[in-house]
Protein backbone atom coordinates (compact mmCIF):
# COMPACT_ATOMS: atom_id res chain seq x y z
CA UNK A 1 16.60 1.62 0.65
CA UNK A 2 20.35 1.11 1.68
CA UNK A 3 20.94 2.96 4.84
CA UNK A 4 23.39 4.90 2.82
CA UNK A 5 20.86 6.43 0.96
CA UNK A 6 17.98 8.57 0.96
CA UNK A 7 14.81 8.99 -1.36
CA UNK A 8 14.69 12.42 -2.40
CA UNK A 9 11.69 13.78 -4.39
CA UNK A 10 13.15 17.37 -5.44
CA UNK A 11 16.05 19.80 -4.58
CA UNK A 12 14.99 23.37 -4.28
CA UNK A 13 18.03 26.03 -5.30
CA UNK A 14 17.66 29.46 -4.35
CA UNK A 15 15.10 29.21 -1.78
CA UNK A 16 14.47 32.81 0.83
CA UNK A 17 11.63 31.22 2.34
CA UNK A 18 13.26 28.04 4.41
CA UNK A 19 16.17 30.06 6.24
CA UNK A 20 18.04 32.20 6.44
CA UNK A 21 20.22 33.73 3.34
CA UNK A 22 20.24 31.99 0.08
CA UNK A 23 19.21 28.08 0.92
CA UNK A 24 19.43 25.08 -0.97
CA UNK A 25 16.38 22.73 0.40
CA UNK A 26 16.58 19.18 -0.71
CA UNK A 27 13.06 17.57 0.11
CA UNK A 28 13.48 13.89 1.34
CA UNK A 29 10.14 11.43 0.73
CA UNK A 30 8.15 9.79 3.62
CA UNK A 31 6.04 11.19 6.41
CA UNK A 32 4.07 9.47 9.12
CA UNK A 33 1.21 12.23 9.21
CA UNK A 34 -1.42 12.09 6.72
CA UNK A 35 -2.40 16.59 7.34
CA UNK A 36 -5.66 17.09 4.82
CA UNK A 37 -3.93 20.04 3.70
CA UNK A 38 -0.45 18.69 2.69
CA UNK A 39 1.58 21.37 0.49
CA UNK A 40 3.82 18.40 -0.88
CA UNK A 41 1.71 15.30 -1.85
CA UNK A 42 4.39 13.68 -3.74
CA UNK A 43 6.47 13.62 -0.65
CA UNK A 44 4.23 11.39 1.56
CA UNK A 45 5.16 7.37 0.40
CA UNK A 46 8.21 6.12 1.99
CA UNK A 47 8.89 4.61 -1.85
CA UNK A 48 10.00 5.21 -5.19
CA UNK A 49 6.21 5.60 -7.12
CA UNK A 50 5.96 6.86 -10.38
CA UNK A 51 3.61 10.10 -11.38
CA UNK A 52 1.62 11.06 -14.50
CA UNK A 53 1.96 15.04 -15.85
CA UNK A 54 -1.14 15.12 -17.84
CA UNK A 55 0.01 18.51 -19.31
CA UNK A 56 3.34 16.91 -20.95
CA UNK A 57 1.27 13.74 -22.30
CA UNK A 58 1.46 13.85 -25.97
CA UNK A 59 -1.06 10.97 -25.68
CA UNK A 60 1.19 8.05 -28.24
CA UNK A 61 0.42 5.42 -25.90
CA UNK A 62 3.83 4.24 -26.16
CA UNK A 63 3.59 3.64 -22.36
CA UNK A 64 0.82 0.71 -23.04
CA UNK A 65 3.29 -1.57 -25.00
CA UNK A 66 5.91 -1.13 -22.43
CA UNK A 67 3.73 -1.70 -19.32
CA UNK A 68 2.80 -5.00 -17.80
CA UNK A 69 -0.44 -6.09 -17.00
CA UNK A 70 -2.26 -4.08 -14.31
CA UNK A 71 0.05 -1.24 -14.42
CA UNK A 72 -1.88 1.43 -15.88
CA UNK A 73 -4.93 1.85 -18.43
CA UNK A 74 -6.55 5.02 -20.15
CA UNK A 75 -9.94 6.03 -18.96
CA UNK A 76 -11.52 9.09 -21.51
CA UNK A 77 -8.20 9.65 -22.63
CA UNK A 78 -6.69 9.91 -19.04
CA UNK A 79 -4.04 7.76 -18.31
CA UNK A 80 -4.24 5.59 -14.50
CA UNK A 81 -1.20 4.34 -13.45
CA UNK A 82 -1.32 1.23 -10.35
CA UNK A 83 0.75 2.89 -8.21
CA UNK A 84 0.82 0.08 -5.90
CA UNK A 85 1.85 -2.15 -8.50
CA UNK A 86 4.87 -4.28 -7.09
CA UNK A 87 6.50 -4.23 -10.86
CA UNK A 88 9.20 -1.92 -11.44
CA UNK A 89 7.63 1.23 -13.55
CA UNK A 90 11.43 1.55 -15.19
CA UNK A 91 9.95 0.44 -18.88
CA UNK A 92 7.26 2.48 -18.92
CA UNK A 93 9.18 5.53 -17.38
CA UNK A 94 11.80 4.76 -20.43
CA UNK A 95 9.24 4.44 -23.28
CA UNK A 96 7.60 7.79 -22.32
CA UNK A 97 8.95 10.35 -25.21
CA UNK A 98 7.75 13.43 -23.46
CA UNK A 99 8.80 12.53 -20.03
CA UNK A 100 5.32 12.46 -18.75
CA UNK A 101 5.37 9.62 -16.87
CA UNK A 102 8.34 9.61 -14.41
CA UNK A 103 9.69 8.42 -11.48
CA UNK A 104 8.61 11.18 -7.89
CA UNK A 105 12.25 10.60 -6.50
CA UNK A 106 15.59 9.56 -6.99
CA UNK A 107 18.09 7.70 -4.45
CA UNK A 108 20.60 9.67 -3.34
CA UNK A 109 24.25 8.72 -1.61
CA UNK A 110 25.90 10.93 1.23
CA UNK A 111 28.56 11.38 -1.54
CA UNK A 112 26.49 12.63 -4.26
CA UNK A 113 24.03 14.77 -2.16
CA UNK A 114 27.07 16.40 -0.50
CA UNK A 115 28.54 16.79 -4.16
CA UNK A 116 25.34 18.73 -5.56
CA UNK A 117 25.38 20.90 -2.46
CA UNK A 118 28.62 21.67 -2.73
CA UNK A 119 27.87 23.39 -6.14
CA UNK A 120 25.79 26.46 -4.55
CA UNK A 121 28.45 26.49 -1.81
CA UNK A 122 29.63 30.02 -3.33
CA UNK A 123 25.96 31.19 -2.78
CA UNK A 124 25.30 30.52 1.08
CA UNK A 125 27.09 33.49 2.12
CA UNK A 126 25.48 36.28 4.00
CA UNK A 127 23.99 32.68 6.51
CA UNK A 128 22.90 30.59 3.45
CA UNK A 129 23.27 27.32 3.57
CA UNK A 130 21.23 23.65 3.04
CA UNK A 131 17.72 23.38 4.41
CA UNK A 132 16.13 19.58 4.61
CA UNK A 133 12.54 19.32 4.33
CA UNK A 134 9.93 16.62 3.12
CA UNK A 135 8.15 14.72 3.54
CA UNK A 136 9.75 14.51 7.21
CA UNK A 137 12.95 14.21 7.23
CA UNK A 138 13.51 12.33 10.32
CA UNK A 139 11.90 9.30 8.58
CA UNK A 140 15.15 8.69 7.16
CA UNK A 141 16.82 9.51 10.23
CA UNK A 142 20.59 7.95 9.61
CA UNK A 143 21.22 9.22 6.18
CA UNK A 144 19.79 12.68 7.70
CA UNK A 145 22.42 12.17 11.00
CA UNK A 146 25.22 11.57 8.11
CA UNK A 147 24.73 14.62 5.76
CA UNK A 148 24.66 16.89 8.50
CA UNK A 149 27.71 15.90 10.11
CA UNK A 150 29.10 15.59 6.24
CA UNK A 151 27.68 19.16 5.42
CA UNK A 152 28.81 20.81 9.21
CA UNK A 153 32.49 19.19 8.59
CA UNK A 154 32.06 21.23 5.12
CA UNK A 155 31.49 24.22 6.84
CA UNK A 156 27.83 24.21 5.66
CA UNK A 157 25.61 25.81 8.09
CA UNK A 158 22.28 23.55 8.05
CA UNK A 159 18.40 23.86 8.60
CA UNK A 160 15.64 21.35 9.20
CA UNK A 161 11.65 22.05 8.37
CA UNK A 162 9.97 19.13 10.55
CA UNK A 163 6.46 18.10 12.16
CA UNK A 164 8.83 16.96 15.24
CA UNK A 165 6.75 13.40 14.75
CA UNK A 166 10.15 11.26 15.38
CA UNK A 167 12.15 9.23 17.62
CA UNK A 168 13.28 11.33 20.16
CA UNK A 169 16.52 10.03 20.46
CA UNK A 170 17.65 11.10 16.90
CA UNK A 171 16.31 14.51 17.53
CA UNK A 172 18.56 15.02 20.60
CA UNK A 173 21.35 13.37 18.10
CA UNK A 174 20.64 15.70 15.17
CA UNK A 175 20.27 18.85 16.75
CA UNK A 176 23.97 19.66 17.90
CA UNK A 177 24.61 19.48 13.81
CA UNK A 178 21.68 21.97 13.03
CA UNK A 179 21.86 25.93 13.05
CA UNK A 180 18.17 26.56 12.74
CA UNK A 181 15.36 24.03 13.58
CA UNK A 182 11.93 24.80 11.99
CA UNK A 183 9.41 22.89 13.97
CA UNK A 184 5.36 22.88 13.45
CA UNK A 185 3.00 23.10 15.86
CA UNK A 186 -0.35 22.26 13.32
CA UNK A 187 -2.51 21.90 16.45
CA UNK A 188 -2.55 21.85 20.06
CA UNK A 189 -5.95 20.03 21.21
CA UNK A 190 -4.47 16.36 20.81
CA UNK A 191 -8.01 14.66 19.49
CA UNK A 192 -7.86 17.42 16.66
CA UNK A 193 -4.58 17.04 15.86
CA UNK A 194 -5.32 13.27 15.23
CA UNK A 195 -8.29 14.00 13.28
CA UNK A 196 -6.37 16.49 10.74
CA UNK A 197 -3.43 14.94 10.71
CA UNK A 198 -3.38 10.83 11.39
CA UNK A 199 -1.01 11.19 14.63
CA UNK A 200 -2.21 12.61 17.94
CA UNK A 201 1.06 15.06 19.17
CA UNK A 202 2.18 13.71 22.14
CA UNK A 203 5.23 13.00 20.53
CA UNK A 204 5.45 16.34 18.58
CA UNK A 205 5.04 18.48 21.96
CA UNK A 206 7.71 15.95 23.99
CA UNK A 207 10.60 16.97 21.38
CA UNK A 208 9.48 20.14 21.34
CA UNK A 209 9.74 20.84 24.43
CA UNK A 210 12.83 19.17 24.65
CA UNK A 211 14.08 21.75 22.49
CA UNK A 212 12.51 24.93 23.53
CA UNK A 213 13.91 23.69 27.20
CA UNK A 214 17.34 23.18 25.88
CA UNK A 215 19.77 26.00 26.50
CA UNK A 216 22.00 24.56 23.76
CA UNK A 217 19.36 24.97 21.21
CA UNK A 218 15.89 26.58 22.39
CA UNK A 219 17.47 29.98 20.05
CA UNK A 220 18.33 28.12 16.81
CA UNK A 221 14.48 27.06 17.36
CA UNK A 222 11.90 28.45 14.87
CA UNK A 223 7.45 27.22 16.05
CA UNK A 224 5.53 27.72 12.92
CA UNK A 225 1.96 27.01 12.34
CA UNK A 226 0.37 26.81 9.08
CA UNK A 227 -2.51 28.61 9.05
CA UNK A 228 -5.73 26.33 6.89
CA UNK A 229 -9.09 27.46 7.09
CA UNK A 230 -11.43 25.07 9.30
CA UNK A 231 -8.26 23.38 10.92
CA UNK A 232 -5.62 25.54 12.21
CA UNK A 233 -6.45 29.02 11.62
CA UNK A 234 -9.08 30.24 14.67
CA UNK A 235 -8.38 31.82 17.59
CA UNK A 236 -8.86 29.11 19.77
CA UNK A 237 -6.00 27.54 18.41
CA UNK A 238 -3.49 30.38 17.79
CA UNK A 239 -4.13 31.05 21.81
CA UNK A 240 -3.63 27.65 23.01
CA UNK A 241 -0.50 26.92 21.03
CA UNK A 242 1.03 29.97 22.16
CA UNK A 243 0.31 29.80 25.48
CA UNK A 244 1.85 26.40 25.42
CA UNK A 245 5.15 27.76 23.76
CA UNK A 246 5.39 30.98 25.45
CA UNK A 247 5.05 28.54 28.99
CA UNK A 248 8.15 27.18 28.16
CA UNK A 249 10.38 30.05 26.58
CA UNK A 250 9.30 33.62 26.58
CA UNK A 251 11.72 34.49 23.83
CA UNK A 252 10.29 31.59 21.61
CA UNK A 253 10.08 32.71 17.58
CA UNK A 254 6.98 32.05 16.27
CA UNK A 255 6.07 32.20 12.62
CA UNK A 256 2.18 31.97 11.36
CA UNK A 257 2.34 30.75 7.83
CA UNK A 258 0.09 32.09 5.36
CA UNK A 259 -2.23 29.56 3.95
CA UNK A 260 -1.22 28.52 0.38
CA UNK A 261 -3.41 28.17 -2.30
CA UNK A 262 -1.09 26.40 -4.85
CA UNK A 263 -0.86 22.85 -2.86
CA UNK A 264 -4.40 20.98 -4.43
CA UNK A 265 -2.85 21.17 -8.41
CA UNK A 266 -0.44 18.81 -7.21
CA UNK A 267 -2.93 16.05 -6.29
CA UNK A 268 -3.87 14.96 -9.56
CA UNK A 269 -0.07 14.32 -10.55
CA UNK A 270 -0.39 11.84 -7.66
CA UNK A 271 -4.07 10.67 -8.29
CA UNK A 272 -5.15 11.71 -4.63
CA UNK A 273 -7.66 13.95 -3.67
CA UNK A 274 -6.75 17.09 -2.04
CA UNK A 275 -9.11 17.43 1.49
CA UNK A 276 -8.68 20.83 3.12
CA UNK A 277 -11.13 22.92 0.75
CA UNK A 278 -10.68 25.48 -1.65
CA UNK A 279 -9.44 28.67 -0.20
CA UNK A 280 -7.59 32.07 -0.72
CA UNK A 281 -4.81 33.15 1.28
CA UNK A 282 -5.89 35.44 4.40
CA UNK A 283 -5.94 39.18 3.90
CA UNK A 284 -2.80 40.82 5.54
CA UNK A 285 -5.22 42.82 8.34
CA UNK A 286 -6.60 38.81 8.97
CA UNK A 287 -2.26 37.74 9.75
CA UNK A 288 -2.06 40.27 12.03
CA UNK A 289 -5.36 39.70 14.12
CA UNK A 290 -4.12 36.03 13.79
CA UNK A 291 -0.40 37.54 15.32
CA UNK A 292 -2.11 39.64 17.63
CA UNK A 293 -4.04 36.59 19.32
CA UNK A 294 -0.45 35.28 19.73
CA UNK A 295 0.95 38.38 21.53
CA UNK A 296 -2.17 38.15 23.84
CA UNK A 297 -0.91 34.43 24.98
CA UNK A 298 2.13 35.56 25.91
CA UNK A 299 4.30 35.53 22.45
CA UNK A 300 6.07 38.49 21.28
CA UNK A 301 8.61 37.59 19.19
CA UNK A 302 6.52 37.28 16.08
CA UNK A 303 8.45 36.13 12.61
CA UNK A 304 6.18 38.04 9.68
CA UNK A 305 7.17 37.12 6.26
């Protein structure tokens, strides 16, 4: 990818959950963690791949005459695409009648992400604004430098969701341009956290700290945890990442996010397999023991959805 773009796998319009206000949240592709329980699978190569909606197939096989060899074949009338092929997908993607093969992301310029924000400008009042998510968005850590300055000179007011696993110079670079930074803590105990996730978190807890310590920014700072069953959500863990926050700022905002059940359909469109288990969300009496295990440790300024 040119520097002066960015992959981008979906832009959200509308969005109350990633902000404050009326949000527009445009969803760059990559991360370097690998969490069982991702919510966005299609966000997690660092490329362009193409993906397979079995529900809009109209099964014409169109897609076999078009393809080249070793790009995809039909197993009991389920079509496998070689995602790893190094051929461009571009024929196939064209051939497809129903649109159900396609492309997870499209490049983006400053100039034309800028331009499609621009169009719910009239919406972000009230403390709307843009919200950039992933993936993780400091993968793509120039372009995501550039659009904020681009969106603050707009008079944009701008929001990042982010595992904090990034260079730590481009987070103290970034953060001046940002009005609310969204940062998880997944899980404290660093073996776990590799286990779960791919990364251990010494690098999450440095810039988070960095930020929490920062007078300039510790209150644009929002510490969320996702709560998944047989990972994150136990006691244990609630305790020991708020102690760790509330060390550093008493006033810290913390947010426990409800576990969501809608994340393993996605895995199919991507032909992975979808680790964490199936669950249901937690009861609302179980969030609040989970909040109150937090206000135990020293964390009373409690976000609740």
């Amino acid at each position: 990818m040119p520097k002066s773009e960015a992959l981008v796998f979906d832009i959200k319009r509308f969005a109350v959950h990633d902000g404050d206000g009326l949000r527009t949240t445009v969803f760059f592709k990559g991360c370097p963690l690998r969490c069982r329980w991702c919510q966005n699978p299609e966000g997690l190569e660092a490329k362009r791949q193409p993906v397979y909606l079995k529900s809009q197939c109209i099964h014409c096989h169109r897609c076999e005459k078009a393809a080249k060899a070793g790009q995809l074949k039909w197993k009991d009338e389920k079509l496998l695409l070689s995602r790893e092929s190094a051929e461009s997908f571009g024929a196939i993607v064209d051939a497809c009648p129903s649109g159900a093969i396609r492309y997870d992301s499209k490049p983006w310029s400053i100039d034309e992400l800028i331009e499609k924000i621009r169009e719910d400008e009239v919406f972000f009042r009230h403390n709307g604004g843009v919200t950039f998510s992933g993936g993780e968005p400091l993968m793509q850590g120039e372009f995501l430098d550039e659009i904020l300055k681009a969106c603050k000179k707009e008079g944009i007011r701008t929001a990042i969701e982010t595992s904090s696993f990034g260079d730590h110079e481009l987070v103290t670079k970034i953060a001046p341009s940002l009005d609310r930074i969204f940062c998880d803590i997944k899980i404290l105990d660093p073996k776990k956290h590799k286990e779960a996730t791919g990364q251990d978190n010494t690098l999450i807890l440095k810039n988070t700290r960095w930020l929490l310590s920062s007078e300039e920014h510790r209150d644009k700072v929002i510490i969320r945890t996702p709560l998944i069953p047989g990972y994150t959500a136990d006691d244990e863990n609630i305790a020991a990442i708020a102690s760790w926050i509330s060390e550093i700022d008493p006033d810290v905002k913390y947010e426990l996010l409800n576990y969501n059940p809608l994340a393993p359909s996605k895995y199919e469109m991507v032909q992975k397999t979808y680790r964490a288990g199936n669950h249901q969300p937690f009861s609302e009496q179980e969030m609040e023991h989970f909040r109150n295990v937090a206000r135990e440790h020293g964390v009373y300024n409690i976000i609740e959805e």
